[in-house]
C-alpha atoms as a PDB file:
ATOM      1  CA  UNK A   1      51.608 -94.154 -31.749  1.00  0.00           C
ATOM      2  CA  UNK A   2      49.330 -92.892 -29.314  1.00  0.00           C
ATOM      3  CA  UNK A   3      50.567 -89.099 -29.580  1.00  0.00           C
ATOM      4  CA  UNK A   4      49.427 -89.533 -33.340  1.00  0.00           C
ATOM      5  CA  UNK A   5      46.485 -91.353 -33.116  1.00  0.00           C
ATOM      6  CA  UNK A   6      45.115 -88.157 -30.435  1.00  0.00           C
ATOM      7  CA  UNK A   7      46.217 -85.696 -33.485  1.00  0.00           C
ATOM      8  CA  UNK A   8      44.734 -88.047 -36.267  1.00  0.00           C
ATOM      9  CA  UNK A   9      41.528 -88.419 -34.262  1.00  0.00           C
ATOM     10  CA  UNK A  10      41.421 -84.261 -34.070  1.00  0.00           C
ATOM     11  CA  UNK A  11      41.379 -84.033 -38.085  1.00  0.00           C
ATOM     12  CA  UNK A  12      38.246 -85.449 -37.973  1.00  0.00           C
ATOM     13  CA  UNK A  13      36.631 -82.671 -36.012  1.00  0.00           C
ATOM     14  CA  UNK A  14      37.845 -79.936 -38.460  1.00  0.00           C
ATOM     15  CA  UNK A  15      34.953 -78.552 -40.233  1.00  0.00           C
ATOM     16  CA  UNK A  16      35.165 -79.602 -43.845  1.00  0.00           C
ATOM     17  CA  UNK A  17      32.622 -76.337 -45.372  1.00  0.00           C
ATOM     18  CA  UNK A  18      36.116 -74.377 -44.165  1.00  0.00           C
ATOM     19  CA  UNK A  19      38.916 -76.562 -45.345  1.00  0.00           C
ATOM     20  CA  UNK A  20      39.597 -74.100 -48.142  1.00  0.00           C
ATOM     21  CA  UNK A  21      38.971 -70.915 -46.557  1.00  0.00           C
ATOM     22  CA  UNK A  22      42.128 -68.920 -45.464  1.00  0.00           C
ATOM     23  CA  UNK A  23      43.160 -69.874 -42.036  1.00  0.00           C
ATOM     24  CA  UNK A  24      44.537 -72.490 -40.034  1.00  0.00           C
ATOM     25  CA  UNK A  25      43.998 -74.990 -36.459  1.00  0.00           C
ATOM     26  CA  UNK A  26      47.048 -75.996 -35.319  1.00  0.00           C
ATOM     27  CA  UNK A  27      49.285 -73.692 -33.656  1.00  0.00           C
ATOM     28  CA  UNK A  28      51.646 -77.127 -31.777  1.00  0.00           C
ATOM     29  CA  UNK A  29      52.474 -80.128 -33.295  1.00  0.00           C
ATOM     30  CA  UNK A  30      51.815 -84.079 -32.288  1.00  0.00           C
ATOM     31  CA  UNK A  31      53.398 -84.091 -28.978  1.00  0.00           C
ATOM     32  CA  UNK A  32      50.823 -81.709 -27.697  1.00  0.00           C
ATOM     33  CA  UNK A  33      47.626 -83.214 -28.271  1.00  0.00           C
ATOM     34  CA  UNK A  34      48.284 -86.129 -25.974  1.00  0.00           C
ATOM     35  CA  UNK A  35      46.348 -86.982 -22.339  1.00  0.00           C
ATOM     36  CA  UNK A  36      47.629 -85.038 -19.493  1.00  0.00           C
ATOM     37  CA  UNK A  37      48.587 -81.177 -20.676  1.00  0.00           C
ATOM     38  CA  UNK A  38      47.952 -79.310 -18.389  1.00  0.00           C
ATOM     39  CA  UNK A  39      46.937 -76.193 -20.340  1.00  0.00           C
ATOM     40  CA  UNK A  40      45.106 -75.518 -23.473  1.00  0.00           C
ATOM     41  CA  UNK A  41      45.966 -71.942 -25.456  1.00  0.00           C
ATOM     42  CA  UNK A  42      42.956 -70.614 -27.553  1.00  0.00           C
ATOM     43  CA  UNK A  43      43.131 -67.006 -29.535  1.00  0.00           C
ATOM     44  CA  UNK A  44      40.722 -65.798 -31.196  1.00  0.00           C
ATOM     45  CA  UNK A  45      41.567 -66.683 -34.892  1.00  0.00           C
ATOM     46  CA  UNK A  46      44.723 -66.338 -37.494  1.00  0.00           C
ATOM     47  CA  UNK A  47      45.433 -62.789 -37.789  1.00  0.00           C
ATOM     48  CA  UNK A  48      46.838 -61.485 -41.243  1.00  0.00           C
ATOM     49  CA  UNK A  49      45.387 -60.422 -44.546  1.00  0.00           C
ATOM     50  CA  UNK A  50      42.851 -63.216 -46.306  1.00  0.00           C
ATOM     51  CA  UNK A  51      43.434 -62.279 -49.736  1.00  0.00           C
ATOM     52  CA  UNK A  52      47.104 -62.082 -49.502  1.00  0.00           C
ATOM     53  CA  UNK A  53      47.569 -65.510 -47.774  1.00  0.00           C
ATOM     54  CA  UNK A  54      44.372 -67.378 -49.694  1.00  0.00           C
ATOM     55  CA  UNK A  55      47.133 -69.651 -50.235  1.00  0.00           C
ATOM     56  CA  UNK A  56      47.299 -70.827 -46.472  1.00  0.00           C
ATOM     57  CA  UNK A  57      43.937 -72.715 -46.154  1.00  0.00           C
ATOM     58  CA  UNK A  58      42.650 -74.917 -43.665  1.00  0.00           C
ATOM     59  CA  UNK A  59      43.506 -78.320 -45.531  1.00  0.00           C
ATOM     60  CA  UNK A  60      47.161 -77.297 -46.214  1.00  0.00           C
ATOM     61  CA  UNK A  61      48.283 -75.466 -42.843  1.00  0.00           C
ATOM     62  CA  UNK A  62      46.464 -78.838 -41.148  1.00  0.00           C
ATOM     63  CA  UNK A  63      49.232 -80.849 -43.488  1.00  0.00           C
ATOM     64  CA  UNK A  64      51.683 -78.450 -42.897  1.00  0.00           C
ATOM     65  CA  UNK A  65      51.352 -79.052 -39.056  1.00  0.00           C
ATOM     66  CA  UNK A  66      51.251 -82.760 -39.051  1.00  0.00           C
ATOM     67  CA  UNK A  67      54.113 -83.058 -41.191  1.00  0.00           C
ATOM     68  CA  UNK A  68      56.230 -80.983 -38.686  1.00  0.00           C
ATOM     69  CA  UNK A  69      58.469 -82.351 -36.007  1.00  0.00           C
ATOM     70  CA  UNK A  70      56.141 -83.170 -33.412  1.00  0.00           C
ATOM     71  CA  UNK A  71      57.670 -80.958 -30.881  1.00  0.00           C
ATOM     72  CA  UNK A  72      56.937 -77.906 -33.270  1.00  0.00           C
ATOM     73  CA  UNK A  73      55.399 -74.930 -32.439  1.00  0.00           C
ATOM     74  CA  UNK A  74      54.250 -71.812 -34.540  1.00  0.00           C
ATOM     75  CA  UNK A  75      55.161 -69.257 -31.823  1.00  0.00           C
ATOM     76  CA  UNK A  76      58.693 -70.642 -31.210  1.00  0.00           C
ATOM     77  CA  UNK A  77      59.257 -72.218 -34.757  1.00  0.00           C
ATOM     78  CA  UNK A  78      57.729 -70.137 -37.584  1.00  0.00           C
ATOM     79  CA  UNK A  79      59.200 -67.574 -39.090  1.00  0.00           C
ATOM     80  CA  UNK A  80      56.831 -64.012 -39.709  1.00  0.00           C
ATOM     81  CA  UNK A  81      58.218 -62.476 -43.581  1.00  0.00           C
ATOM     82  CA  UNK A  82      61.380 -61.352 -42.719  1.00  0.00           C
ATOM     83  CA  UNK A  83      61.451 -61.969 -38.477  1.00  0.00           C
ATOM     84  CA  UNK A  84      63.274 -64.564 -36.941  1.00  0.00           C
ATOM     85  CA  UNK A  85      60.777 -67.800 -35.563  1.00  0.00           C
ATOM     86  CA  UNK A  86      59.396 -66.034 -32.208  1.00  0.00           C
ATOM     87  CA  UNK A  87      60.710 -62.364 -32.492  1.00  0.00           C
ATOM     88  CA  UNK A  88      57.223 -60.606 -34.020  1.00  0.00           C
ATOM     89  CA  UNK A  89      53.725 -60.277 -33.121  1.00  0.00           C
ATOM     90  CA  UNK A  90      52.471 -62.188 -29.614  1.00  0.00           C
ATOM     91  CA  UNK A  91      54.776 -65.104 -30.111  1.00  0.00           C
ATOM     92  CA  UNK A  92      57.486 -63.253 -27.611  1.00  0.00           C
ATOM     93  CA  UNK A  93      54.880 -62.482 -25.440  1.00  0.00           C
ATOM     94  CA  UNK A  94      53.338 -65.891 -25.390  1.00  0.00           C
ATOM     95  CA  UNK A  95      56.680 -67.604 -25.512  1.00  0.00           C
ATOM     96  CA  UNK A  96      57.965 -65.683 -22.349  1.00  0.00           C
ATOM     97  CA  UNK A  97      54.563 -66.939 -20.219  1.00  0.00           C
ATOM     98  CA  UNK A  98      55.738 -70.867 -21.147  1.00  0.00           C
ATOM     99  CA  UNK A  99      59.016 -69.921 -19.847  1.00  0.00           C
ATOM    100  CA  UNK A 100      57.617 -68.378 -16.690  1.00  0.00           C
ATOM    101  CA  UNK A 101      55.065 -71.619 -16.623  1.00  0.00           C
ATOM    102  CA  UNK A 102      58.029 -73.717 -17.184  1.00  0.00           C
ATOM    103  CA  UNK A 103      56.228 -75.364 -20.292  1.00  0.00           C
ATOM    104  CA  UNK A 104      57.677 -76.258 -23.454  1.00  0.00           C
ATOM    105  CA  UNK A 105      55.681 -74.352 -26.341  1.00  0.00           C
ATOM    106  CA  UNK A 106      55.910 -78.166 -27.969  1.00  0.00           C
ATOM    107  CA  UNK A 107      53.767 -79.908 -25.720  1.00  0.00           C
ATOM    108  CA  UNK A 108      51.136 -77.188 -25.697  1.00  0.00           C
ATOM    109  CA  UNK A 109      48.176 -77.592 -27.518  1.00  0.00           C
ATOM    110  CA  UNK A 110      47.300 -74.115 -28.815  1.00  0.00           C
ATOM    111  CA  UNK A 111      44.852 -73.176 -31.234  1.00  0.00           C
ATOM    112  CA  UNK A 112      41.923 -70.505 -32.158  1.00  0.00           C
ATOM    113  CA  UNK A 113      38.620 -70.737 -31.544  1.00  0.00           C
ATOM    114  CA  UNK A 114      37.658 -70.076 -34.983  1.00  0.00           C
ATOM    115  CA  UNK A 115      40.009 -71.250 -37.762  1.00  0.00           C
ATOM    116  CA  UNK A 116      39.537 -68.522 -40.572  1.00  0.00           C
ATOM    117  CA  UNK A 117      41.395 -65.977 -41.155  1.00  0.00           C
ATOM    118  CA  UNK A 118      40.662 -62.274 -40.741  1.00  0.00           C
ATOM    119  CA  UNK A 119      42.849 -59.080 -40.396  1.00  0.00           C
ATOM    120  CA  UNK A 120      41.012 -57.871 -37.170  1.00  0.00           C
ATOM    121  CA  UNK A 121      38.095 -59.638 -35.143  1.00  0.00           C
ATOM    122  CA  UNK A 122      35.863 -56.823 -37.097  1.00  0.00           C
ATOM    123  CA  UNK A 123      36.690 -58.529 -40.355  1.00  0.00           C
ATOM    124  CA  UNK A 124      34.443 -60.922 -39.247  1.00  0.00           C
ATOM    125  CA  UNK A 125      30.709 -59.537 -38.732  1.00  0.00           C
ATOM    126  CA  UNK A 126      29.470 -60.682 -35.519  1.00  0.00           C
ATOM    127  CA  UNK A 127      26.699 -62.746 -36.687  1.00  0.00           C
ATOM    128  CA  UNK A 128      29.253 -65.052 -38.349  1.00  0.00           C
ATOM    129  CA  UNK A 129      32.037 -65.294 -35.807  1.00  0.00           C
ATOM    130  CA  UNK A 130      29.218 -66.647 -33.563  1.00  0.00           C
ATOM    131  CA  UNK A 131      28.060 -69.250 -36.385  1.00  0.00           C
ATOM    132  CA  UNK A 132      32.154 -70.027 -36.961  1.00  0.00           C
ATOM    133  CA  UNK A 133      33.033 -70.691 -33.174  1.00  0.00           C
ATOM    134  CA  UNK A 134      29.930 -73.021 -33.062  1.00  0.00           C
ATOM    135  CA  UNK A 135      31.035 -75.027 -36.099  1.00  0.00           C
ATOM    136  CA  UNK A 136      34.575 -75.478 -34.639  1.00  0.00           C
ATOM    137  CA  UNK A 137      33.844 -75.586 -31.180  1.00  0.00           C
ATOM    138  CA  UNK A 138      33.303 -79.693 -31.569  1.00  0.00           C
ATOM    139  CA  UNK A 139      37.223 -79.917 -32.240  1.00  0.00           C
ATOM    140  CA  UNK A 140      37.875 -77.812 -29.169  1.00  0.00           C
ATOM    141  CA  UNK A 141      35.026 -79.880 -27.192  1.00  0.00           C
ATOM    142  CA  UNK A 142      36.694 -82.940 -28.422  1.00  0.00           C
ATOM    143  CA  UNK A 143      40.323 -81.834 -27.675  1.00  0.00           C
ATOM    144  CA  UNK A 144      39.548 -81.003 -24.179  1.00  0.00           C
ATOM    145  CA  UNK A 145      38.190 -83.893 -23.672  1.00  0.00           C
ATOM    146  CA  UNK A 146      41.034 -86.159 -24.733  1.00  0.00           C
ATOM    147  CA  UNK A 147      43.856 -83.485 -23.440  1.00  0.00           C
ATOM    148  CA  UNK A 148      41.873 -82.906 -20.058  1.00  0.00           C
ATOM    149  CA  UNK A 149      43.983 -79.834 -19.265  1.00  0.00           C
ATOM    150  CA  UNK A 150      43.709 -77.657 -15.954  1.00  0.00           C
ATOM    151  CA  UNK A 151      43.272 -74.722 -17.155  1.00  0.00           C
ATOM    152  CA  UNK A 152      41.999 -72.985 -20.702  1.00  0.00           C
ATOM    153  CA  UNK A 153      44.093 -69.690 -21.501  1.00  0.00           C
ATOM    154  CA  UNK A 154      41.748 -67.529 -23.896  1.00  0.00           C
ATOM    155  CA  UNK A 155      43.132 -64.363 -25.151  1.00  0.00           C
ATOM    156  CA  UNK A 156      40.743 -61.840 -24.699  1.00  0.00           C
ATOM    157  CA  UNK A 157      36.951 -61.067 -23.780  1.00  0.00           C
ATOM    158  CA  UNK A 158      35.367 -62.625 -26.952  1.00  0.00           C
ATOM    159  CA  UNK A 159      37.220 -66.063 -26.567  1.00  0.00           C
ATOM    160  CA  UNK A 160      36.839 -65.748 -22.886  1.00  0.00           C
ATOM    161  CA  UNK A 161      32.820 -65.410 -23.244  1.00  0.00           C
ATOM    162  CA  UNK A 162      32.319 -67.674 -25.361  1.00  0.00           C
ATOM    163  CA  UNK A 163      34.657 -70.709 -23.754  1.00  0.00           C
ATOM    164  CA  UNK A 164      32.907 -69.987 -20.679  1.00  0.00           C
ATOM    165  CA  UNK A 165      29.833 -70.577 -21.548  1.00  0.00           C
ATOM    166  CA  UNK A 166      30.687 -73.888 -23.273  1.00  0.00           C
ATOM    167  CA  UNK A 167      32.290 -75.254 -20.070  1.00  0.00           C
ATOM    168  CA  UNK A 168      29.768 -73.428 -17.584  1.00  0.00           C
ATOM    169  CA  UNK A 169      32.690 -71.362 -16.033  1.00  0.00           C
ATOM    170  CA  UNK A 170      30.725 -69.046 -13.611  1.00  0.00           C
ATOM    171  CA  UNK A 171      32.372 -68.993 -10.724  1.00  0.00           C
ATOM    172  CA  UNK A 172      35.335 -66.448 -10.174  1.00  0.00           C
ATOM    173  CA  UNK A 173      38.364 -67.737  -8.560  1.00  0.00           C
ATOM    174  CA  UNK A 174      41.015 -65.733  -9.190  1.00  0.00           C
ATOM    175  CA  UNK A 175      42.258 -62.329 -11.052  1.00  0.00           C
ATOM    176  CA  UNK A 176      45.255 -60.433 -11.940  1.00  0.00           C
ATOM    177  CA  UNK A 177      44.630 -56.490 -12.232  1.00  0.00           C
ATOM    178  CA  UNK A 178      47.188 -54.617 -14.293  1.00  0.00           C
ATOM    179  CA  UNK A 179      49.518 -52.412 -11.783  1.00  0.00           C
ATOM    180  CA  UNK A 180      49.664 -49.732 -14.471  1.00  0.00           C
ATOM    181  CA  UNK A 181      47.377 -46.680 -15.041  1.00  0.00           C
ATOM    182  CA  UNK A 182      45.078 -48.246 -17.490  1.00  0.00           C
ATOM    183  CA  UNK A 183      44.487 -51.299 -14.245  1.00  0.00           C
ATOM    184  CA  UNK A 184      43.199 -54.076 -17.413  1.00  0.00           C
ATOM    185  CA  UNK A 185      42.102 -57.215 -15.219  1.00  0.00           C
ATOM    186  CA  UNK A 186      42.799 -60.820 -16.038  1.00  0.00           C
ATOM    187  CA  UNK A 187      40.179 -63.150 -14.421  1.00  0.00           C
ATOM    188  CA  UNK A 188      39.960 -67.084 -13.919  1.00  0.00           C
ATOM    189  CA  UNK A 189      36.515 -69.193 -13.608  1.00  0.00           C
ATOM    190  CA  UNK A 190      36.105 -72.510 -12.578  1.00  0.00           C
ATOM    191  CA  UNK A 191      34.284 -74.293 -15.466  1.00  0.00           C
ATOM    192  CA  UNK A 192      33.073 -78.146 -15.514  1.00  0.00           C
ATOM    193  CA  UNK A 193      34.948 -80.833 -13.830  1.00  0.00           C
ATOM    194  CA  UNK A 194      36.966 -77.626 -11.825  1.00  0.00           C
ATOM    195  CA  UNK A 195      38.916 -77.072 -15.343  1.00  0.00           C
ATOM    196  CA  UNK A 196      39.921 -73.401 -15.215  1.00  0.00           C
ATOM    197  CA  UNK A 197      38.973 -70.552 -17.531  1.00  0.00           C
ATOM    198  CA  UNK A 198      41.993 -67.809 -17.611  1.00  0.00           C
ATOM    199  CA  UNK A 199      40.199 -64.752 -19.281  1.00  0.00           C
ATOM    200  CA  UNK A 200      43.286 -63.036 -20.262  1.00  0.00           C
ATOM    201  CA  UNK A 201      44.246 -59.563 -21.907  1.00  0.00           C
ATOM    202  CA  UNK A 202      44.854 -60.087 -25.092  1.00  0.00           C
ATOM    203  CA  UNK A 203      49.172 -60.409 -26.141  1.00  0.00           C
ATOM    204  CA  UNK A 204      48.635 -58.701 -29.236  1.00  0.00           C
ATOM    205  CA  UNK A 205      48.046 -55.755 -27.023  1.00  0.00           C
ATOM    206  CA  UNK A 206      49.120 -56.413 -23.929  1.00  0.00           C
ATOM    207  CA  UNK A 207      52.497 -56.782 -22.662  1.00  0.00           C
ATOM    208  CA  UNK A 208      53.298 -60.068 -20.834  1.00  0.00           C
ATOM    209  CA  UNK A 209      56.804 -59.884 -20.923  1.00  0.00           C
ATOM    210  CA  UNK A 210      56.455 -56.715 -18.542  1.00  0.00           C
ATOM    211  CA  UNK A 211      56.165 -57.191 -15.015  1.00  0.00           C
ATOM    212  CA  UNK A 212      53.070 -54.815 -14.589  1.00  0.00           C
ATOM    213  CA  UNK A 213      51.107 -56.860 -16.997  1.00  0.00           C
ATOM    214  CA  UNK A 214      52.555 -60.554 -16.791  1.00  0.00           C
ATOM    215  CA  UNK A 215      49.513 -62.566 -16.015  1.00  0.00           C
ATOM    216  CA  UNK A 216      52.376 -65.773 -15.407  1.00  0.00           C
ATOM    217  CA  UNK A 217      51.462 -65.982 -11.895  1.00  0.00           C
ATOM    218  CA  UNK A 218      46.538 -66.198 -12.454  1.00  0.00           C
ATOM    219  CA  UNK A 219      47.984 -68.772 -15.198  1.00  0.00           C
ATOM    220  CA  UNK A 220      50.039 -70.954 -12.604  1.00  0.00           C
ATOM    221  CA  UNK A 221      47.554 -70.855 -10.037  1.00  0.00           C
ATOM    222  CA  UNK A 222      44.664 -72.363 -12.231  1.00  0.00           C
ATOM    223  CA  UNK A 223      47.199 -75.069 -13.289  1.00  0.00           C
ATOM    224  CA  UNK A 224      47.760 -76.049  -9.701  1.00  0.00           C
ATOM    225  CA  UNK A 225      44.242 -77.376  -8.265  1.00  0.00           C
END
């Protein structure tokens, strides 16, 4: 009862001008939006082709999601066209850093900081990814205030930026630099209320799964203080 009053609580926060744009909020069922998680996964926003999956709004993935098992997740439990649930894209990446955390992908609440849909973060012109993250930043704000996690995981610069300036993460206390030729850096911040930032490389790009660029061990440190 509680797990689904936290997730029936969140609906409310989802903007209602983008219910039926392409996109989508939940990427972890019930079980994950509960008190006490001790880390919060935000991307950037659904990846894939608008037009092509108009079909997938806001309103129906958000049914879609609560009508799952509450211990799903979309990186271990949804199948990509022809791929196998958690073979294609990030999820491998993303699933092999819960294993390495020793979380289940179930009971992590993961979503994007902007719900609508785009093939590449240039899909969206600036001007309007900034007005988009401020319209669904009040779920997020609300979320992290119910889930009170220990650390935020954002993948990449733009959700890192933008997260830490909502939760006044300024000071640098840890960072993971690449031990590869390119030498890509991971960095943590300590935000409000000592919650952790984790400005990550990105797992669309970035290999986690490979020792030289597994940033398991900056995420495990923010979850420990």
């Amino acid at each position: 009862m509680i797990q689904s009053m936290a997730f029936d609580q969140l609906l409310q926060h989802i903007p209602s001008e983008l219910l039926n744009e392409s996109g989508g909020v939940f990427y972890s069922g019930r079980n994950a939006w509960v008190v006490g998680r001790p880390l919060y996964v935000i991307g950037l926003n659904p990846g894939g082709c608008p037009e092509k999956l108009a079909a997938i709004t806001l309103a129906n993935h958000t049914k879609t999601a609560a009508d799952q098992d509450a211990d799903w997740s979309e990186y271990r439990d949804q199948p990509w066209n022809d791929a196998a649930p958690g073979t294609r894209g990030m999820a491998p990446r993303v699933l092999h850093l819960m294993r390495q955390l020793g979380l289940n992908p179930g009971e992590v609440p993961a979503s994007n900081l902007v719900f609508v849909r785009s093939r590449r973060e240039r899909g969206i012109e600036a001007m309007r990814m900034q007005a988009l993250a401020d319209a669904c930043w009040p779920f997020h704000e609300h979320a992290l205030g119910v889930i009170r996690p220990k650390a935020v995981l954002c993948f990449g610069k733009t959700v890192g930026a933008y997260v830490r300036r909502r939760l006044n993460a300024h000071e640098l206390v840890g960072e993971f630099v690449e031990t590869n030729k390119r030498r890509w850096r991971s960095q943590a911040f300590k935000g409000d209320e000592g919650v952790r930032v984790v400005v990550a490389t990105h797992p669309s790009i970035a290999n986690w799964r490979a020792s030289p660029t597994d940033i398991s061990g900056l995420v495990a440190d923010s979850m420990r203080w």
